[in-house]
Protein backbone atom coordinates (compact mmCIF):
# COMPACT_ATOMS: atom_id res chain seq x y z
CA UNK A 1 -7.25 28.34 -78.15
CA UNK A 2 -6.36 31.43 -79.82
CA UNK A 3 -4.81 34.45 -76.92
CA UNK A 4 -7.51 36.71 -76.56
CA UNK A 5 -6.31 40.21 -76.85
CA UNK A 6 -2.93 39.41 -78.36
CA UNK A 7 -1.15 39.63 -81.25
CA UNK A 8 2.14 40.29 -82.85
CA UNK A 9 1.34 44.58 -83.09
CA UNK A 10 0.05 44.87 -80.12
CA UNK A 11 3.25 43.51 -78.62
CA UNK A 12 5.41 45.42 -80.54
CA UNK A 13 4.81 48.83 -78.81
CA UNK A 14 8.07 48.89 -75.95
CA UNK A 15 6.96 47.50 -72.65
CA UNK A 16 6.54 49.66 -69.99
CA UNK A 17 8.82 49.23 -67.08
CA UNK A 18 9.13 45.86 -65.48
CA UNK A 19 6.06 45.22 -67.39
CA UNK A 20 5.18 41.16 -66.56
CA UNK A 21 5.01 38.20 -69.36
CA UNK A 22 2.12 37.70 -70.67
CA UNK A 23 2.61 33.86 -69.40
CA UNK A 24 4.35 32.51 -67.01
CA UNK A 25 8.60 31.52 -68.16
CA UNK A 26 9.84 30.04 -65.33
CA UNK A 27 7.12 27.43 -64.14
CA UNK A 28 5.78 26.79 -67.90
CA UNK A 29 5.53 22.92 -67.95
CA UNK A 30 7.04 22.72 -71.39
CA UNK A 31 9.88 25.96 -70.95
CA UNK A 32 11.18 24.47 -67.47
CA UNK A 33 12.05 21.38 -69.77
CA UNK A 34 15.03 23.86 -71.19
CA UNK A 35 15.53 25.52 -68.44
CA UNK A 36 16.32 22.58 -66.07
CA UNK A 37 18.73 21.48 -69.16
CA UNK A 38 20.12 24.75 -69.18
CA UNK A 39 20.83 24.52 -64.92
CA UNK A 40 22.22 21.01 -65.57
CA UNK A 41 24.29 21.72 -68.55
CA UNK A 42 27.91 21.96 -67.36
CA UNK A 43 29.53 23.14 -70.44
CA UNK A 44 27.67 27.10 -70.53
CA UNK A 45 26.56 29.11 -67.47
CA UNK A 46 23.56 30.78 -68.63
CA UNK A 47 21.11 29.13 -65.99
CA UNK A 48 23.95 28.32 -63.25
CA UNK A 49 27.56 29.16 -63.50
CA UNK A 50 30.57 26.47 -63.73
CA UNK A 51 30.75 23.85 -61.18
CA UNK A 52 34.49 25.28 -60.31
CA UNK A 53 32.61 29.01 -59.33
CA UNK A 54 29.80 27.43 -57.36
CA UNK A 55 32.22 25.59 -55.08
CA UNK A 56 34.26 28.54 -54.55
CA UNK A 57 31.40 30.39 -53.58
CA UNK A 58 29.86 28.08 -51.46
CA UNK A 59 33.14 27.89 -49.90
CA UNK A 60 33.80 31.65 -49.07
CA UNK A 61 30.14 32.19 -47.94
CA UNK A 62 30.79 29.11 -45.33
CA UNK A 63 33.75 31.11 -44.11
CA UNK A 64 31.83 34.00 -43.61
CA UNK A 65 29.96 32.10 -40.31
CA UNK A 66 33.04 29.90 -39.61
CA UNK A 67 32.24 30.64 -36.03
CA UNK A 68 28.89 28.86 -36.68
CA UNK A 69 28.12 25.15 -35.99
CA UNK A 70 25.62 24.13 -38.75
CA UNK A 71 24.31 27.44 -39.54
CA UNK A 72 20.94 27.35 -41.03
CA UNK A 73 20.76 28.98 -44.41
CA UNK A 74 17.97 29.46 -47.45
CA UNK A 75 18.67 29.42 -51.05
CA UNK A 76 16.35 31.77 -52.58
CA UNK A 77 15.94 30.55 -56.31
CA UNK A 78 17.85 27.71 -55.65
CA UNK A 79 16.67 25.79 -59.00
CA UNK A 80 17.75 22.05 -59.55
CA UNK A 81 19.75 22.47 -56.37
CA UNK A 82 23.47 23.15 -57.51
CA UNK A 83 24.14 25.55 -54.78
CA UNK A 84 22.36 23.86 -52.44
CA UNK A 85 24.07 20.61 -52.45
CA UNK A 86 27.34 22.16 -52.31
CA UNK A 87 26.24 24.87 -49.28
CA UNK A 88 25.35 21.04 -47.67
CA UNK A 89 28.66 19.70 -47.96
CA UNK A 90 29.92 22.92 -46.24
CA UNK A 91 27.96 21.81 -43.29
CA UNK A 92 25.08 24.23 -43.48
CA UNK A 93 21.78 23.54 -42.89
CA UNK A 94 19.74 24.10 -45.99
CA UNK A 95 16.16 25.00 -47.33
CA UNK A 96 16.00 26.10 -50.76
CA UNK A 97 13.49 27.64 -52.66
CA UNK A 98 12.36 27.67 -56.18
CA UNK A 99 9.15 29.08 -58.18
CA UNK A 100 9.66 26.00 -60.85
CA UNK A 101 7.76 23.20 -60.11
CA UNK A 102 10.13 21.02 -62.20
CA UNK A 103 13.18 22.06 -60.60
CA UNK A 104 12.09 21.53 -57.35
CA UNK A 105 10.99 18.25 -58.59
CA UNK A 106 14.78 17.22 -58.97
CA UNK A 107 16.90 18.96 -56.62
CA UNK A 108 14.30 17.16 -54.37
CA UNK A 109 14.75 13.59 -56.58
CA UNK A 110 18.76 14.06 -56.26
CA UNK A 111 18.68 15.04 -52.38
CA UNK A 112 16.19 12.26 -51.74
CA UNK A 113 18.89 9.69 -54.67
CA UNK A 114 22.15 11.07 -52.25
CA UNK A 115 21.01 10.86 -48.72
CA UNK A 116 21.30 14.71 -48.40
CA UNK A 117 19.06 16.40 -45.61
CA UNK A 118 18.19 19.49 -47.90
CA UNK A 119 14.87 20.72 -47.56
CA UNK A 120 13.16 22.52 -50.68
CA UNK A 121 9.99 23.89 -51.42
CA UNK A 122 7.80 25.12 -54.07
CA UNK A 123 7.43 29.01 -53.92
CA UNK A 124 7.50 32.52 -54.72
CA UNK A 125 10.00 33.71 -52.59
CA UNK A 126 8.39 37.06 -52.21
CA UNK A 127 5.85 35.36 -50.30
CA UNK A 128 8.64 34.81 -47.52
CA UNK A 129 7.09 35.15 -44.40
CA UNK A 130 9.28 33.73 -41.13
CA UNK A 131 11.19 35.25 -38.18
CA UNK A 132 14.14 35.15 -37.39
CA UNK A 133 15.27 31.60 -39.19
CA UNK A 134 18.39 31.88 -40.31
CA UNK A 135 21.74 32.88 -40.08
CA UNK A 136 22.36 33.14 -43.99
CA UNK A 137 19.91 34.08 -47.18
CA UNK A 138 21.06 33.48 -50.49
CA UNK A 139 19.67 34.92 -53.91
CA UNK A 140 22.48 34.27 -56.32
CA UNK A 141 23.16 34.48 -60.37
CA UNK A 142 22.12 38.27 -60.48
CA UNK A 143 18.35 37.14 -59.67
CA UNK A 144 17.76 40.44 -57.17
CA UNK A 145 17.12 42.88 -60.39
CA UNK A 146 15.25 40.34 -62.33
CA UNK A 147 12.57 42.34 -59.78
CA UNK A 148 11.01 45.81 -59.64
CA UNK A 149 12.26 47.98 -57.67
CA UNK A 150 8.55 47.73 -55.74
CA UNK A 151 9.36 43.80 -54.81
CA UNK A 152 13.16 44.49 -54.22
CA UNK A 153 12.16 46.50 -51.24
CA UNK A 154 9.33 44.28 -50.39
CA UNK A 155 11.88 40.98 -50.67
CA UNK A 156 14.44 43.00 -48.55
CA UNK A 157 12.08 43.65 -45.69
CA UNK A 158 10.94 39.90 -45.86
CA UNK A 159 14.32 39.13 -45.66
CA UNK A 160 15.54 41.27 -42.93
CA UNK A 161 12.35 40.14 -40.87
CA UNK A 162 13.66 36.02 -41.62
CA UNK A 163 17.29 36.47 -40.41
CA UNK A 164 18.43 35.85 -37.30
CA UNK A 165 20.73 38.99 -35.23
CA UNK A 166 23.65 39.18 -36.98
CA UNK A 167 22.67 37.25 -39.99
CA UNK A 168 23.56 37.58 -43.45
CA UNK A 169 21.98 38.71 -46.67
CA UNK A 170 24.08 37.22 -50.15
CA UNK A 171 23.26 38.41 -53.14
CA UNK A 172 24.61 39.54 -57.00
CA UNK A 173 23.83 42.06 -59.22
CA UNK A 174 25.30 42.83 -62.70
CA UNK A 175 27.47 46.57 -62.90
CA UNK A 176 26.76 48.90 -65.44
CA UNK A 177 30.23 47.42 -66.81
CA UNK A 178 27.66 44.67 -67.99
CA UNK A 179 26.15 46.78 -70.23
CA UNK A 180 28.78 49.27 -71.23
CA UNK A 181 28.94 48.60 -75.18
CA UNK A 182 24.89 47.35 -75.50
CA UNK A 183 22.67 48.71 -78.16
CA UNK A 184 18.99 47.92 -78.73
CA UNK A 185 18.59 45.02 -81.07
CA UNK A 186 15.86 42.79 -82.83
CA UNK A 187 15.90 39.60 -84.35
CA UNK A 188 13.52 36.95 -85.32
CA UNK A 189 13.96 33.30 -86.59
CA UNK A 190 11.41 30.38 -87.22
CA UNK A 191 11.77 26.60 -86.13
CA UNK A 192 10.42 24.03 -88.07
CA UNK A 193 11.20 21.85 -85.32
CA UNK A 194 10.44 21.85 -81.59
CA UNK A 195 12.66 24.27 -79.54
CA UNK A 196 13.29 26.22 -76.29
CA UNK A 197 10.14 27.95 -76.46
CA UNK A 198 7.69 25.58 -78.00
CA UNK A 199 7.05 22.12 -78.91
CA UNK A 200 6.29 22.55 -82.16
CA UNK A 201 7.10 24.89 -85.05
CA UNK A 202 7.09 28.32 -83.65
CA UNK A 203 8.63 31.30 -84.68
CA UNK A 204 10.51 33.90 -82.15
CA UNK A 205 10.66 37.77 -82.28
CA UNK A 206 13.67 38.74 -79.91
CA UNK A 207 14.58 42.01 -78.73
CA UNK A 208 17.19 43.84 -76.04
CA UNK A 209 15.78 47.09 -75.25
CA UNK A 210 17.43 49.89 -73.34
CA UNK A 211 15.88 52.29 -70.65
CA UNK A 212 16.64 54.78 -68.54
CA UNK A 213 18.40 54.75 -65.24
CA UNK A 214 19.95 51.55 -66.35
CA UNK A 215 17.15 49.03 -66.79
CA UNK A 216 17.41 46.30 -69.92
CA UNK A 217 15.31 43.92 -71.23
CA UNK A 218 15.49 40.52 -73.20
CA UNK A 219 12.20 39.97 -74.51
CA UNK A 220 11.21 37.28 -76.93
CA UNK A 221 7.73 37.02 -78.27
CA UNK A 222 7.01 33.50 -79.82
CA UNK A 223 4.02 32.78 -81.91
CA UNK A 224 3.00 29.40 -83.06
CA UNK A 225 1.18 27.60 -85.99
CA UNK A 226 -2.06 28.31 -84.35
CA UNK A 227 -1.24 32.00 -83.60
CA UNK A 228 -1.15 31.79 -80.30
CA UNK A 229 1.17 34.31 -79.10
CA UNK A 230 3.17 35.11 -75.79
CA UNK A 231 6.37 37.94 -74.91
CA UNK A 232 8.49 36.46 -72.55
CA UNK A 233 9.87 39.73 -70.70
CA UNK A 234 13.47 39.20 -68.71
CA UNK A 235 14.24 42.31 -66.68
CA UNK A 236 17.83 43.45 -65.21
CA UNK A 237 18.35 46.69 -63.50
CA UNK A 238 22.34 47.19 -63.51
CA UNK A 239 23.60 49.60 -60.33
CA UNK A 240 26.86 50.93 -59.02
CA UNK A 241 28.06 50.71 -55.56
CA UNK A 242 26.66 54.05 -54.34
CA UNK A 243 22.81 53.02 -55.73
CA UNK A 244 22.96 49.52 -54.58
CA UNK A 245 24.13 50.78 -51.02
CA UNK A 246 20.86 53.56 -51.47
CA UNK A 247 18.74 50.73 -52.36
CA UNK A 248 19.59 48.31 -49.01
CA UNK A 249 19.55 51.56 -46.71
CA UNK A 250 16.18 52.04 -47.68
CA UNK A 251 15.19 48.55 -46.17
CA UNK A 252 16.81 48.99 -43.30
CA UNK A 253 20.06 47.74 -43.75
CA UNK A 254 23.33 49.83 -43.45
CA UNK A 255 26.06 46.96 -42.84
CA UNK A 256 26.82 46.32 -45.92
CA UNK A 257 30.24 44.94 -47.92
CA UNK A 258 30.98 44.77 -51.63
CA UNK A 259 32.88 42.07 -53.64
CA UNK A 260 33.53 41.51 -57.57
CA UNK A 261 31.38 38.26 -56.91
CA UNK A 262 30.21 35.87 -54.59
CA UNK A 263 33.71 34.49 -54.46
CA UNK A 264 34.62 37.35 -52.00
CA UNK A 265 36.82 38.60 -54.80
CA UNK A 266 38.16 42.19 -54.31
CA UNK A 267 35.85 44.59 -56.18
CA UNK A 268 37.73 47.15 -58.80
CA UNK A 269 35.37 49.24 -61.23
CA UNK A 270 35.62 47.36 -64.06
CA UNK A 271 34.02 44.52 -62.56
CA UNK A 272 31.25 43.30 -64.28
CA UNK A 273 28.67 42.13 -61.06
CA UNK A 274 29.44 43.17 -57.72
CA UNK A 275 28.64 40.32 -54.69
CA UNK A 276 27.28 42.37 -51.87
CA UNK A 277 27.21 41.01 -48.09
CA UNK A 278 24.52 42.95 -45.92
CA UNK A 279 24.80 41.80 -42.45
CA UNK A 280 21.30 42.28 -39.94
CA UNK A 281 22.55 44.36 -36.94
């Protein structure tokens, strides 16, 4: 059926703000094909960094609670389960969660395959709503900004309200460093073949577009034979350590420690994420 409403010029006008897909990208049954490849594929880290980062990580976060007998931690976004698995072997306790359907499919195939006591479930992570649950949140691969600044603060107070006293908040964002040398940009190509986007010949209109107060966007509006059309809108607010720090004191949290990454590495300005530890009380 033809998009009602749609077409290719009255997508072209510049989205406004953290302006939502017109369909859904992460839980389409034919897009989460690619994007579980893209988790899985260990030779790029566009959906989940190298295999080499992830244990590192998963090893200086466990050190942060070394005091901790099986501390109790959730993986917010936690995909196929990469991070999850490897947060296991450090002896946490782990739930993750994912809004992909076909993700959560496998990490739950490959826990159920190795014998590993991971929980995951199916869901929008801004409807978290527990108490007190754990001693450690995850939300990792620079997923926080992929958000308006409207659900940051609404995620934040979720979280805050699931950690236990003392509990801590891990996250990523991307530095303006990220962005330092971007320009806006437009391409377009057409597939006679099945791709990414579409099984089928489609063609794809893709654009980075450039805001103010540091706010980018990857959007890519594919069209197919039929002329149905969708923009696929990916979001990323960049920040500094000063308006990250603003952002979390806002929610209620003023503990808060900076890193060049979720490897605990020292941070220096030309770093191009920061990792950010926020500890609850």
């Amino acid at each position: 059926m033809k998009s009602e409403n749609k077409n290719l010029f009255t997508l072209l006008p510049k989205p406004a703000p953290y302006e939502a897909s017109t369909s859904p990208f992460w839980d389409d049954a034919y897009i989460s094909i690619g994007l579980l490849d893209a988790h899985l594929n260990p030779n790029h880290d566009a959906a989940t960094r190298s295999l080499t980062f992830v244990e590192a990580s998963a090893t200086w976060i466990r050190s942060l609670v070394k005091d901790l007998d099986h501390p109790k931690l959730l993986d917010l976004g936690c995909g196929p389960g990469i991070y999850a698995t490897y947060f296991h072997q450090q002896g946490f306790r782990v739930v993750g969660l994912d809004f992909s359907k076909r993700s959560i499919a496998y990490a739950k195939e490959q826990a159920e395959k190795k014998e590993l006591n991971i929980v995951y479930r199916y869901q929008n992570y801004l409807d978290l709503d527990e108490k007190e649950a754990y001693d450690v949140i995850t939300l990792i691969y620079c997923d926080y900004a992929v958000l308006s600044q409207e659900n940051r603060l609404h995620l934040l107070k979720k979280i805050k309200q699931s950690l236990k006293p003392k509990g801590l908040f891990i996250f990523d964002v991307f530095t303006h460093q990220q962005y330092e040398n971007e320009k806006e940009s437009s391409t377009w190509y057409f597939s006679e073949q099945p791709g990414f986007w579409r099984n089928e010949p489609h063609m794809c209109l893709e654009r980075h577009l450039i805001y103010e107060g540091h706010l980018h966007l990857d959007e890519y509006i594919v069209m197919d034979e039929k002329d149905n059309i969708e923009s696929y809108r990916i979001w990323d607010q960049s920040f500094d350590e000063d308006s990250i720090k603003k952002e979390l004191n806002a929610a209620g949290f003023n503990q808060i420690s900076v890193y060049s990454d979720v490897c605990g590495n020292i941070y220096h300005p030309n770093s191009k994420t920061m990792g950010i530890v926020v500890s609850h009380g």
